[in-house]
Protein backbone atom coordinates (compact mmCIF):
# COMPACT_ATOMS: atom_id res chain seq x y z
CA UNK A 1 0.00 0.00 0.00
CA UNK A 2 1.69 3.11 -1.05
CA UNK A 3 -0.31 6.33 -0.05
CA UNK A 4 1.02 9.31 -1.50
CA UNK A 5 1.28 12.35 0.36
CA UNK A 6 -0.31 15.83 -0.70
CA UNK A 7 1.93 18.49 -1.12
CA UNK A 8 1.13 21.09 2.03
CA UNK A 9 -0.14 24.31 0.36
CA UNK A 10 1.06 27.26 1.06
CA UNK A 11 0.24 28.94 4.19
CA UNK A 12 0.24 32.46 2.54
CA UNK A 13 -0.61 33.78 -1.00
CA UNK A 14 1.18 36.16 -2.21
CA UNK A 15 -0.83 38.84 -4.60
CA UNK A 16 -0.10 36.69 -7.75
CA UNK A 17 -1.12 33.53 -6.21
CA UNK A 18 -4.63 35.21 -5.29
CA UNK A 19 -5.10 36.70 -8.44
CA UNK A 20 -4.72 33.50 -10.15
CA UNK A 21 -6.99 32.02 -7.81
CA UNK A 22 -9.24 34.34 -8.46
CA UNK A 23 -9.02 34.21 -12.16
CA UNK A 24 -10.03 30.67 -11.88
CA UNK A 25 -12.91 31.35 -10.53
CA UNK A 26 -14.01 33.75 -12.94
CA UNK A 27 -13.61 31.15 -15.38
CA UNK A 28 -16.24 29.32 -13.68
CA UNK A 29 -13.76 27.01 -11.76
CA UNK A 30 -16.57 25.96 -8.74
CA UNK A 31 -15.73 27.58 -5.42
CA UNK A 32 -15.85 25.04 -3.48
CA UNK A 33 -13.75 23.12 -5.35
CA UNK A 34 -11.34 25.31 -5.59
CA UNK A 35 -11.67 25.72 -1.52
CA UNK A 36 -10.89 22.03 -0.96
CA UNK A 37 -8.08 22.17 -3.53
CA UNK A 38 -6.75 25.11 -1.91
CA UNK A 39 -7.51 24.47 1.37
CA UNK A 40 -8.94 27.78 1.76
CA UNK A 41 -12.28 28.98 3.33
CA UNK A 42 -14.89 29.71 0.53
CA UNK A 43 -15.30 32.47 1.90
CA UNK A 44 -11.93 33.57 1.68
CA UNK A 45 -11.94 32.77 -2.04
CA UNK A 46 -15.60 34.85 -1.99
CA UNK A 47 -13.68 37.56 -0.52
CA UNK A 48 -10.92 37.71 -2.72
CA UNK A 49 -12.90 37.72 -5.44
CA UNK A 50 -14.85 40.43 -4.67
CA UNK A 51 -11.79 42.40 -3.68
CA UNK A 52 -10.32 41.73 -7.18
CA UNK A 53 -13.37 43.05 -8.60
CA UNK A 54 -13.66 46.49 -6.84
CA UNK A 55 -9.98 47.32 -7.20
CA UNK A 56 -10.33 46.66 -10.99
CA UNK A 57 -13.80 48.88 -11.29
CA UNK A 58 -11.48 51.50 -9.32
CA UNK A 59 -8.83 51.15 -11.65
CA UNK A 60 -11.02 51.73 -14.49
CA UNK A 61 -12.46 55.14 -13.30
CA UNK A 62 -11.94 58.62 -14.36
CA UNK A 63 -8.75 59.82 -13.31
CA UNK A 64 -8.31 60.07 -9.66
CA UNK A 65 -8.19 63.06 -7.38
CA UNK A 66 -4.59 64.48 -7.20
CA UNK A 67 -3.73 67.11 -4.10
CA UNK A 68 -1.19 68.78 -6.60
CA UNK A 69 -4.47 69.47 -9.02
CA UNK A 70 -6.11 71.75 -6.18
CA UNK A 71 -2.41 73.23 -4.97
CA UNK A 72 -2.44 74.00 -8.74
CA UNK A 73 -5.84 75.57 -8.79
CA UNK A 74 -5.28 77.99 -5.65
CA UNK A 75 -1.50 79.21 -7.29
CA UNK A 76 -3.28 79.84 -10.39
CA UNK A 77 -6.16 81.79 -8.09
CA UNK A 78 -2.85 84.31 -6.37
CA UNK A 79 -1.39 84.65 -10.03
CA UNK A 80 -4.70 85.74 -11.44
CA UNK A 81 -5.25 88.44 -8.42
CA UNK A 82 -0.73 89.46 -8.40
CA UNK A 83 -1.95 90.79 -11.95
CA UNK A 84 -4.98 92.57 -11.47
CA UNK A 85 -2.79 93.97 -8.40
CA UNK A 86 -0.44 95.07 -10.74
CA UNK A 87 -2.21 96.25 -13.36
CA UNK A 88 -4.36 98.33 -10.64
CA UNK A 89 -1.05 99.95 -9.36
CA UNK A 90 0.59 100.77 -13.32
CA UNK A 91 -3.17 102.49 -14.07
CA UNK A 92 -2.69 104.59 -10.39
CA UNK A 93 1.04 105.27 -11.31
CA UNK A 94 0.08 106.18 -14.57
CA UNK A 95 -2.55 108.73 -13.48
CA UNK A 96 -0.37 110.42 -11.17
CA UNK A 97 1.85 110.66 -13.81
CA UNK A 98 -0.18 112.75 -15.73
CA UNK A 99 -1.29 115.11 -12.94
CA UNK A 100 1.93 116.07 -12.28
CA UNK A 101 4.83 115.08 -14.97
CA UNK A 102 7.81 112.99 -13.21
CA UNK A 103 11.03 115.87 -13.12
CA UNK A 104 14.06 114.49 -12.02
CA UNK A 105 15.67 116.49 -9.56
CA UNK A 106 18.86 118.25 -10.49
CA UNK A 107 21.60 117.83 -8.28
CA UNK A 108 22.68 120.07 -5.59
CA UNK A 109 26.46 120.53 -6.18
């Protein structure tokens, strides 16, 4: 009577292990024969599975949210008001100007 041994299975998955796992059940693999095979909780599998499919619907949405894109916005908001600033203070210099001409001093020596 020979009885051959199972190989242990891992006691961890790493990512790529689950994925393919998980793969393999979206190929219609059965869960719970997977479990057995696996010696994983269904459940487990169920989970993974349905983590798998949330990260990939995230993955597939619009761009996501940067911090830099509002930093952006508000620098773009003080370089829009530096200019009307600016543009305020040539109009006033300009006006004053014209009330009474700029004569540059002459020297006293």
């Amino acid at each position: 009577m020979s009885t051959k041994a199972q190989p242990t299975p891992p006691k961890r998955f790493t990512a790529q292990r689950k994925q393919e796992v998980v793969l393999r059940l979206l190929k219609g693999e059965p869960l719970e024969v997977l479990s057995r095979e696996l010696s994983v909780p269904a459940a487990t599998l169920s989970q993974w599975r349905e983590t798998f499919l949330t990260s990939g619907l995230n993955g597939l949405k619009s761009k996501p949210r940067d911090d830099r894109d509002e930093r952006i916005r508000e620098l773009e908001r003080k370089i829009g008001q530096i200019t009307m600033d600016n543009e305020l203070l040539y109009a006033k210099i300009e006006r004053m100007e014209e009330e009474t001409p700029f004569v540059p001093r002459r020297s006293k020596r």
